[in-house]
Structure formats: C-alpha cells, structure tokens
C-alpha atoms as a PDB file:
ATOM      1  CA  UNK A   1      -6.222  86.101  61.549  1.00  0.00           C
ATOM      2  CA  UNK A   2     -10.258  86.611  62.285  1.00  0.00           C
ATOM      3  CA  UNK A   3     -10.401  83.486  59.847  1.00  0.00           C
ATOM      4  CA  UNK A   4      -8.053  81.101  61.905  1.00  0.00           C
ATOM      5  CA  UNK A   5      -9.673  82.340  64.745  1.00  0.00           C
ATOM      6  CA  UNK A   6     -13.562  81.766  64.198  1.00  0.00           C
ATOM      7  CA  UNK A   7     -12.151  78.327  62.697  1.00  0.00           C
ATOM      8  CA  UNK A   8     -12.643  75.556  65.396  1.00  0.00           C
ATOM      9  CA  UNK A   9      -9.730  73.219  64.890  1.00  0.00           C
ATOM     10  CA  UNK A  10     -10.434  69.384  66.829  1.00  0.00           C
ATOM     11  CA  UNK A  11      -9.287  68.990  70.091  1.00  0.00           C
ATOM     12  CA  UNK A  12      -6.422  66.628  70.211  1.00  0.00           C
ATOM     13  CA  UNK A  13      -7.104  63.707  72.213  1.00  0.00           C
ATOM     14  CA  UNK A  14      -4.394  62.992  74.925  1.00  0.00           C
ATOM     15  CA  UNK A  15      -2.616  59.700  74.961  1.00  0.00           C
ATOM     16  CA  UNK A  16      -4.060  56.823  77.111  1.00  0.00           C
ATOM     17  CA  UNK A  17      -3.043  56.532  80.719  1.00  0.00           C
ATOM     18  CA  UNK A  18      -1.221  53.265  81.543  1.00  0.00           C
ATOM     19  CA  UNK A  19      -4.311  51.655  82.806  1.00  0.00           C
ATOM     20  CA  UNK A  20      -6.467  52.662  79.822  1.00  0.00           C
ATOM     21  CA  UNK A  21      -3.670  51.421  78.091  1.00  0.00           C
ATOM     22  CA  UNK A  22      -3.568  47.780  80.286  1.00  0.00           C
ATOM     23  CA  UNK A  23      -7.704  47.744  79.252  1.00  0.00           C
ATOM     24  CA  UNK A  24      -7.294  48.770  75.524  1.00  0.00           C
ATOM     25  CA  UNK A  25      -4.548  45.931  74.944  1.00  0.00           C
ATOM     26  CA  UNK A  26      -6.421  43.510  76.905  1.00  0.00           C
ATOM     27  CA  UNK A  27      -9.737  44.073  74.887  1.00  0.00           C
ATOM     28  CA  UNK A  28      -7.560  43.483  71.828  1.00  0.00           C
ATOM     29  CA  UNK A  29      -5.221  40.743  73.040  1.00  0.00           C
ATOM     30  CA  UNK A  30      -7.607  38.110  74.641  1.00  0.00           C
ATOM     31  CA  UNK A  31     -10.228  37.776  71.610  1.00  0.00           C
ATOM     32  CA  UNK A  32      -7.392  37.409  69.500  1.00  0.00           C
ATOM     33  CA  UNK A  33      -5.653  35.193  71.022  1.00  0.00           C
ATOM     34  CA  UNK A  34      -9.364  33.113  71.664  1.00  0.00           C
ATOM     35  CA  UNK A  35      -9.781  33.034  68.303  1.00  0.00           C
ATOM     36  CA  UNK A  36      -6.776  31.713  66.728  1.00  0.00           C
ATOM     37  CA  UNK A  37      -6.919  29.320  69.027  1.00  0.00           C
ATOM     38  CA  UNK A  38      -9.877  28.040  68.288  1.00  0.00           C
ATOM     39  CA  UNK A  39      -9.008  28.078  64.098  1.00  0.00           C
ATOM     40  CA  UNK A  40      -5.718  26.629  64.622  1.00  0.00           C
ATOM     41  CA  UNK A  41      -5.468  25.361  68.260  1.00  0.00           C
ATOM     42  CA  UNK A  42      -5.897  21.290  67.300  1.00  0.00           C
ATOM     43  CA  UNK A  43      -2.722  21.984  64.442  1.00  0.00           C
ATOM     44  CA  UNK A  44      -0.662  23.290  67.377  1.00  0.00           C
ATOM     45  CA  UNK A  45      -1.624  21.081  69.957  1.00  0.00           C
ATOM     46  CA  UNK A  46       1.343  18.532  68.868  1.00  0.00           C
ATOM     47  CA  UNK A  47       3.734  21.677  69.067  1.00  0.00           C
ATOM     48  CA  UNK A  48       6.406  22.415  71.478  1.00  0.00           C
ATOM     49  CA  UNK A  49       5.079  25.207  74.560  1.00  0.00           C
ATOM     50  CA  UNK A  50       7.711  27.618  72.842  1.00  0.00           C
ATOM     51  CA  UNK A  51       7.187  27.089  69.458  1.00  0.00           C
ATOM     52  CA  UNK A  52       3.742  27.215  69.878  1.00  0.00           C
ATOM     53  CA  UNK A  53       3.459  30.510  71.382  1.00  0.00           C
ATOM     54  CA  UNK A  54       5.934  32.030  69.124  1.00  0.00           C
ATOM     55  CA  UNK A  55       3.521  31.105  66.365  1.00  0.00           C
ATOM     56  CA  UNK A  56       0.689  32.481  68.563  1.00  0.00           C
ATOM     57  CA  UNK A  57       2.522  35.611  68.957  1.00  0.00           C
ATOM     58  CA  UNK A  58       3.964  36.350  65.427  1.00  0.00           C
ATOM     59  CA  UNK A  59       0.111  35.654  64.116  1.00  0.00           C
ATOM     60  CA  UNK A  60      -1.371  37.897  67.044  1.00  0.00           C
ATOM     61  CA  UNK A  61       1.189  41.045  67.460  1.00  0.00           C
ATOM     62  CA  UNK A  62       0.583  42.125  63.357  1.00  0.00           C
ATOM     63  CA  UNK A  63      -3.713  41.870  64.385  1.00  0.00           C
ATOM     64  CA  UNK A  64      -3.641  43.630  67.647  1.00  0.00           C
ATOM     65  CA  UNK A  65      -1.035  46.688  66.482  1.00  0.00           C
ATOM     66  CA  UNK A  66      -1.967  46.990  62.927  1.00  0.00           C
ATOM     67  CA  UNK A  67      -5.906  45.717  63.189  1.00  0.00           C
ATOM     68  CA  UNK A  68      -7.274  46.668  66.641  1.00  0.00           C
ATOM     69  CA  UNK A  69      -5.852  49.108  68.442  1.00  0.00           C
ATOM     70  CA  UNK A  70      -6.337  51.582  66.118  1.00  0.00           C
ATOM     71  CA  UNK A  71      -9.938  51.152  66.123  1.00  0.00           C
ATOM     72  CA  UNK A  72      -9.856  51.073  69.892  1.00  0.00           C
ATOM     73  CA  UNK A  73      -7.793  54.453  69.629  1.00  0.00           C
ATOM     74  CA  UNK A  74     -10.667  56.051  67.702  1.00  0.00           C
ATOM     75  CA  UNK A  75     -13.315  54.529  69.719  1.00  0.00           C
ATOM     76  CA  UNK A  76     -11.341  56.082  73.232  1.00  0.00           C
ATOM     77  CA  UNK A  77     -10.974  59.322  71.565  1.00  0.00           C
ATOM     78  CA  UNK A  78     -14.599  59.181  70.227  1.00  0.00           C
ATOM     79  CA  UNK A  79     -15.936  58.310  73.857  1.00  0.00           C
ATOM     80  CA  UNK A  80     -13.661  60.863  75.415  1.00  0.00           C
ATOM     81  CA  UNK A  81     -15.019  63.967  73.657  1.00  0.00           C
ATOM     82  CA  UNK A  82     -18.918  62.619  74.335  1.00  0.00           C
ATOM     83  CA  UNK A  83     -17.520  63.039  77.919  1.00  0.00           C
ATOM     84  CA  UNK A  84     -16.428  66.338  77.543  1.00  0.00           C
ATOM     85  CA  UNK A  85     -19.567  67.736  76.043  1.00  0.00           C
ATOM     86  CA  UNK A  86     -21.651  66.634  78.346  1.00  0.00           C
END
C-alpha cells in the first residue's frame, strides 16, 4: 500500500466543455476545409452544391476526427495542467 501511495499517478484531464469543444472543432475544421479547397477546389468547381460538399465532407470528417483532434486533445490537456501548476 505505502508503494501505491508515494506513487503519483497523472491527473486525468476532464472532458472539454461545449465551448472548448465549439473552439477545438473549429481550429480543426476551417484549415481543413481551406486547404482542400485550395488542392482540389478548381476540380469541384463544375460540381453540383451537394455533391460537392459531400466530397468536402467525406475527405474532411476522416482528417479532423482521426488527424486533428487528437492532437488538439493533447495540446488542451497539456495547457490545462500548466494552468494548474501555476
């Protein structure tokens, strides 16, 4: 018992609040979005509004869950326990 208890275990970081949430998605969501448009906005110009944004989104979704909001999880947690030890 002594050993689990001089053994400092990490902190678990809570889960976002709605509006952290709102920021984190928009930091991930906008530059993504900027950027495939950019690579492939002039093949998509000729597109139908839907199709095109269907396209947009089945590129986008996989980058922002899988790519960027994990790193923007880390980087909130990281920045969160600066805050508490100061």
């Amino acid at each position: 018992m002594s050993d689990q208890a001089t053994t400092q275990r990490p902190t678990q970081t809570p889960p976002p609040t709605q509006h952290q949430l709102a920021l984190m998605i928009w930091l991930a969501v906008f530059p993504t979005l900027t950027v495939i448009n950019l690579v492939v906005g002039d093949w998509l110009v000729t597109l139908h509004p839907v199709l095109r944004t269907f396209l947009l989104a089945t590129v986008a979704v996989p980058i922002v869950i899988y790519g960027l909001m994990p790193h923007l999880h880390r980087l909130r947690a990281i920045l969160l326990a600066r805050l508490v030890r100061n």
